[in-house]
Protein backbone atom coordinates (compact mmCIF):
# COMPACT_ATOMS: atom_id res chain seq x y z
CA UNK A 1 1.04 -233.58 -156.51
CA UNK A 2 0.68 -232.32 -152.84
CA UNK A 3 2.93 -229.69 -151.63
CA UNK A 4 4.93 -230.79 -148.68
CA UNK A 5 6.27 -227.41 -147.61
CA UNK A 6 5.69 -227.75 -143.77
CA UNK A 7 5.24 -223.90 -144.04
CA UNK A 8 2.86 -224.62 -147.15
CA UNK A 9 -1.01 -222.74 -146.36
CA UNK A 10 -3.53 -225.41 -146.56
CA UNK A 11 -7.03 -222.78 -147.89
CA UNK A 12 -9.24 -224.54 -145.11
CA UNK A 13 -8.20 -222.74 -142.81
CA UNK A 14 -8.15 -218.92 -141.82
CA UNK A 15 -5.27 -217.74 -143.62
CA UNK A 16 -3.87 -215.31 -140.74
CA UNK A 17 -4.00 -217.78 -138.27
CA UNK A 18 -2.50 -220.28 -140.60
CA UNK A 19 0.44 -218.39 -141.06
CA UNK A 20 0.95 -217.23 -137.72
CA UNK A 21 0.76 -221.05 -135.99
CA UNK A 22 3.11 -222.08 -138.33
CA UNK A 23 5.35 -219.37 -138.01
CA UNK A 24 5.41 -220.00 -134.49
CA UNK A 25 5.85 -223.31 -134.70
CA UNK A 26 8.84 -222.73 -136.92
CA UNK A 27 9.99 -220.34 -134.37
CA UNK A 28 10.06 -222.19 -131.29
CA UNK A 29 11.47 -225.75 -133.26
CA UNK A 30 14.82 -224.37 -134.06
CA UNK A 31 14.03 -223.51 -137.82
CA UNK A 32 14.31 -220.16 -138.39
CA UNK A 33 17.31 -219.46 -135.36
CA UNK A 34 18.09 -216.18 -133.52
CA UNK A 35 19.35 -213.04 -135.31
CA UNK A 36 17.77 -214.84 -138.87
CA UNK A 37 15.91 -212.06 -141.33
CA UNK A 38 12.70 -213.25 -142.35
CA UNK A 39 12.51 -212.85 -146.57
CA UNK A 40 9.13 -211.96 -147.60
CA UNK A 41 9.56 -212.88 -150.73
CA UNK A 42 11.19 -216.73 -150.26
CA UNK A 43 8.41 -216.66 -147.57
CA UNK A 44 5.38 -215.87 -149.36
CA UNK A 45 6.77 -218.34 -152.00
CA UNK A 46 6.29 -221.29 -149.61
CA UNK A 47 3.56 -220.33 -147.32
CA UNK A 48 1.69 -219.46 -150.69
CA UNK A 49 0.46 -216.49 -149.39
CA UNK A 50 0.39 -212.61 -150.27
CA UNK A 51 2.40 -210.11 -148.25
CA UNK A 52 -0.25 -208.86 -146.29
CA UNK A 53 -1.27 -212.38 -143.88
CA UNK A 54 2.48 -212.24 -143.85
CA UNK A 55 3.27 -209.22 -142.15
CA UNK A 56 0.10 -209.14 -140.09
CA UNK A 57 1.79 -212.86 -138.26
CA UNK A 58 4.99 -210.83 -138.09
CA UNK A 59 3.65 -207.94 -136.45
CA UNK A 60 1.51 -210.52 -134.03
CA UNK A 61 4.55 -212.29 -133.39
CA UNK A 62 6.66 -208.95 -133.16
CA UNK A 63 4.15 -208.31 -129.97
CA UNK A 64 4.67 -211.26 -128.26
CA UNK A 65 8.63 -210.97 -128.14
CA UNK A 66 9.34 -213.71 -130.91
CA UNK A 67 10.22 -211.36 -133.54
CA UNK A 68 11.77 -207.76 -133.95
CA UNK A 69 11.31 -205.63 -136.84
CA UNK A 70 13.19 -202.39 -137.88
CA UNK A 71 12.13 -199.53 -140.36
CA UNK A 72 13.85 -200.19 -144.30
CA UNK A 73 15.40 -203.42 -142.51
CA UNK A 74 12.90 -205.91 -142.26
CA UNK A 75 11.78 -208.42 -139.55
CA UNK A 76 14.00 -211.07 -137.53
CA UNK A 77 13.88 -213.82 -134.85
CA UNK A 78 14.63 -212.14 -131.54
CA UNK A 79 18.06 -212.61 -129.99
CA UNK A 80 17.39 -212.65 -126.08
CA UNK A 81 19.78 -211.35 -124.04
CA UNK A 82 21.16 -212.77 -121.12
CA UNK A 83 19.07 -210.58 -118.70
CA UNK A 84 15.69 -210.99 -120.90
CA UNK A 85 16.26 -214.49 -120.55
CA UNK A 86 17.19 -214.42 -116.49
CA UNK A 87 14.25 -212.67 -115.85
CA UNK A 88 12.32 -214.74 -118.49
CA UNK A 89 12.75 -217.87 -116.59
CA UNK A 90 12.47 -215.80 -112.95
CA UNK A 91 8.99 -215.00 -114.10
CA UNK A 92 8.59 -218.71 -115.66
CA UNK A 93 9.87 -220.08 -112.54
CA UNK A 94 6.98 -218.87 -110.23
CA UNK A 95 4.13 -219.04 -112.64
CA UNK A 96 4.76 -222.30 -113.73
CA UNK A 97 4.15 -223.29 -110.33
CA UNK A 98 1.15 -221.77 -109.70
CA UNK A 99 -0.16 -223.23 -112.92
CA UNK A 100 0.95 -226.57 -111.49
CA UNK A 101 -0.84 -226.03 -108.30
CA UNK A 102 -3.70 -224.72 -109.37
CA UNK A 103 -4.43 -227.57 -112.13
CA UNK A 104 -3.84 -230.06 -109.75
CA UNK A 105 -6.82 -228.30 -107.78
CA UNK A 106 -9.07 -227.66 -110.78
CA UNK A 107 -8.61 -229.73 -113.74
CA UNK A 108 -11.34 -232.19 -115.02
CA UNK A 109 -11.10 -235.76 -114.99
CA UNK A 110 -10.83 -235.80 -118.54
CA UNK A 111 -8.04 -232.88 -118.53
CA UNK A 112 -5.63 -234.96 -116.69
CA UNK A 113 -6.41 -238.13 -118.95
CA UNK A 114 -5.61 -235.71 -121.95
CA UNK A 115 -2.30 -234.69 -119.74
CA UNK A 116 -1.35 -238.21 -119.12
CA UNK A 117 -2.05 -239.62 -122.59
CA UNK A 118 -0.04 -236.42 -124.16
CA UNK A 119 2.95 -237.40 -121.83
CA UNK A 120 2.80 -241.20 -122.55
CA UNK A 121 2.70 -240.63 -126.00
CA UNK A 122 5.99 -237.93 -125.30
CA UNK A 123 7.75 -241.13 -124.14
CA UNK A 124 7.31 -243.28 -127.51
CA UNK A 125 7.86 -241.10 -129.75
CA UNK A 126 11.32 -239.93 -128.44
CA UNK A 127 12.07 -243.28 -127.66
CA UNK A 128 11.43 -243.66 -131.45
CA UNK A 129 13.84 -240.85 -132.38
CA UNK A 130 11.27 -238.22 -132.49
CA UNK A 131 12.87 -235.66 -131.18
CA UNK A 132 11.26 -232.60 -132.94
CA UNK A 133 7.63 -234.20 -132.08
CA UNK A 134 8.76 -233.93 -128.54
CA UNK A 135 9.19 -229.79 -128.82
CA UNK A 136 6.28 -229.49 -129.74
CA UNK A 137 4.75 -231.95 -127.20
CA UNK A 138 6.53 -230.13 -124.85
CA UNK A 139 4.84 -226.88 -125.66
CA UNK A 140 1.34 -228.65 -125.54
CA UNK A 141 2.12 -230.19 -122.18
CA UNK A 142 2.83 -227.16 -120.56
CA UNK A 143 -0.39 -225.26 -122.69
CA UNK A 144 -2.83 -228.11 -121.12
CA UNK A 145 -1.69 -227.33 -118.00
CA UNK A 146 -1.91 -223.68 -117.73
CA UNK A 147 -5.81 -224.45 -119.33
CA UNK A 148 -6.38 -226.59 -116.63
CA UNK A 149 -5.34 -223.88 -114.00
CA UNK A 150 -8.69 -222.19 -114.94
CA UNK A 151 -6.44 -218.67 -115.00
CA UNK A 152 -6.49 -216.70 -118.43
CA UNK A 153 -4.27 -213.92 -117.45
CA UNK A 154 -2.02 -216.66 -115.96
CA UNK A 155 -2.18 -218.60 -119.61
CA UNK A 156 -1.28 -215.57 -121.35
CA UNK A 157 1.75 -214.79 -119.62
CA UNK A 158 3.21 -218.32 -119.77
CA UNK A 159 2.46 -218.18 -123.35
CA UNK A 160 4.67 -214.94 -123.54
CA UNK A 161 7.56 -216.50 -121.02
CA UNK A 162 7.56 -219.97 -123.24
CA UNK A 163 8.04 -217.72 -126.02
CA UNK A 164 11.42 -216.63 -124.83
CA UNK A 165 12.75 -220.20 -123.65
CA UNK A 166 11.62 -221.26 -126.98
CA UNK A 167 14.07 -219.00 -128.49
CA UNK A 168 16.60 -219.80 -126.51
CA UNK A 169 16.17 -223.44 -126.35
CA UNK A 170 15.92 -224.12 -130.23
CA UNK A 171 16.80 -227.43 -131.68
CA UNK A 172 19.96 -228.39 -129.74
CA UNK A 173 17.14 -229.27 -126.92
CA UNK A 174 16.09 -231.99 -128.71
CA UNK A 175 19.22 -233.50 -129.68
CA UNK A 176 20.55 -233.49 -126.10
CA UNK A 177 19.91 -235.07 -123.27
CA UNK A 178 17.97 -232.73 -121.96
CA UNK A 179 14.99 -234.06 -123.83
CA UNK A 180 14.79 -237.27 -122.14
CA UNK A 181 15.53 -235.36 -118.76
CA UNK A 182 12.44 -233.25 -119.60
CA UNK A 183 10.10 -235.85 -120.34
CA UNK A 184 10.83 -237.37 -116.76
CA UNK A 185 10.21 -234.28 -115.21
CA UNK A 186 6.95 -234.24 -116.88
CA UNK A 187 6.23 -237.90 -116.10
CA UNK A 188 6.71 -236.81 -112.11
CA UNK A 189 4.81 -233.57 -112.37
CA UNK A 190 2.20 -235.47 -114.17
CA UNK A 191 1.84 -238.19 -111.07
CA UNK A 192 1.42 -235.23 -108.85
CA UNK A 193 -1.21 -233.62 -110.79
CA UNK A 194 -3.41 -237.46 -110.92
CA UNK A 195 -2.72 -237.74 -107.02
CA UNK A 196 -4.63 -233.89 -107.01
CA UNK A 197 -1.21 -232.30 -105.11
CA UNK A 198 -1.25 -229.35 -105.01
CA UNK A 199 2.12 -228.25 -103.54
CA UNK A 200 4.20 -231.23 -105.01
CA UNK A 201 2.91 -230.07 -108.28
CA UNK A 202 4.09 -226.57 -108.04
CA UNK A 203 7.41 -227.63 -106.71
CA UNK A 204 7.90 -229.82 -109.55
CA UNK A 205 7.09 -227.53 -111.86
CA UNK A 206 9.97 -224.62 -110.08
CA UNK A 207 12.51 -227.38 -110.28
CA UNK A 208 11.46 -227.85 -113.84
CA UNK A 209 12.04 -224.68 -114.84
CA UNK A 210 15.09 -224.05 -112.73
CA UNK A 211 16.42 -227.19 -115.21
CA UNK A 212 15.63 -225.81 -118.23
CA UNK A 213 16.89 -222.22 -117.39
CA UNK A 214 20.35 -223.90 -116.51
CA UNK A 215 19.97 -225.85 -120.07
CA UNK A 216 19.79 -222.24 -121.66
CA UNK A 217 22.16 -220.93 -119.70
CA UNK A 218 24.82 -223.02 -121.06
CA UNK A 219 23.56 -222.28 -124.37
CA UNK A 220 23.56 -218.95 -124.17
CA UNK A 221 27.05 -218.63 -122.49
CA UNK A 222 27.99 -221.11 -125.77
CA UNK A 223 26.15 -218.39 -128.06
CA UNK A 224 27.33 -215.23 -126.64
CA UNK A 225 31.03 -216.05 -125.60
CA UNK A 226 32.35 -216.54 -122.25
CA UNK A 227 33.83 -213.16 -121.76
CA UNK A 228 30.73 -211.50 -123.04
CA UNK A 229 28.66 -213.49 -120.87
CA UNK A 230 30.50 -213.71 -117.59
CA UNK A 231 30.35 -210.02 -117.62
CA UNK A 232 26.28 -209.93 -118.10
CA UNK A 233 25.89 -212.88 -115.36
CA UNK A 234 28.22 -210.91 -113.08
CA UNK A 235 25.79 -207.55 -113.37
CA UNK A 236 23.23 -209.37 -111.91
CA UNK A 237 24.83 -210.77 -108.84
């Protein structure tokens, strides 16, 4: 009988990379949450793996800000701060909008059918209830984009950004309205990029951001405690 395991290694594939996309993916959809220790052992148990693929993804993952690991301790899921996230979606903010300008400039034909498709779909599956399919659509939307901006230091640094709004976003996202607020942002930023402008494009794709920072924000301030939070908002004024 198949194994199911979502984390379960499938041998057709490189077994690094295996383990690190699904990590990742477990990461940034809410199942492993901030602050959670990784257990090699329960790990390697349903990835069906040996330690060292293991650790190698943790250690990639460690350098991209999704993951922090300590000497005798172990590894866990990052726990953002409030000022790594502010500045997270500061930096998100502005190159998100460049990406959005610049693919409306440069992307193919076919990239924006890809785009549009990708979004359409977005809308019937979480008008079917498929709420986790739409974090991960979400991530791809935003990955096509970037692509399509022709930039690969650009890419790379969105990739790093998303990272951290992935952590702080988790699975309430989904569940909340925020979801369906998301996917019409995407649906307008999408018309922009199919009418090939430019500057609507990159303002879409600010206010988007500017959204989902205030999104985390609350989430955060939920999280962390108001008193504990006021006080790291405050510093930053």
């Amino acid at each position: 009988m198949p194994n199911k395991d979502p984390l379960a290694v499938r041998a057709s594939r490189r077994i690094f990379d295996e383990v690190y996309a699904r990590l990742r993916t477990a990461i940034t959809t809410g199942h492993f949450e901030p602050g959670e220790r990784f257990v090699e052992r329960r790990l390697t148990a349903r990835l069906q793996v040996s330690r060292t693929p293991l650790r190698e993804a943790l250690k990639r993952l460690e350098q991209e800000g999704l993951v922090v690991c300590y000497p005798h301790r172990g590894c866990f899921v990052r726990v953002p701060s409030y000022e790594e996230a502010r500045q997270a979606y500061e930096a998100r903010r502005g190159a998100e909008g460049m990406s959005g300008a610049l693919a409306a400039i440069r992307a193919t034909d076919s990239e924006l059918a890809a785009i549009s498709r990708l979004i359409r779909e977005g809308r019937l599956g979480l008008e079917a209830g498929d709420r986790e399919g739409m974090l991960l659509r979400n991530n791809e939307f935003h990955t096509l984009q970037a692509r399509a901006a022709r930039n690969v230091f650009l890419e790379q640094q969105l990739q790093t950004l998303r990272g951290y709004s992935d952590l702080l976003r988790g699975r309430s996202w989904a569940q909340s309205d925020r979801a369906f607020q998301a996917q019409r942002e995407h649906e307008e930023i999408v018309d922009a990029l199919n009418r090939r402008d430019a500057a609507s494009a990159r303002e879409l794709n600010e206010q988007h951001v500017e959204a989902a920072w205030k999104f985390a924000e609350a989430h955060l301030k939920e999280r962390e405690g108001a008193t504990e939070y006021d006080a790291a908002a405050a510093s930053t004024r």
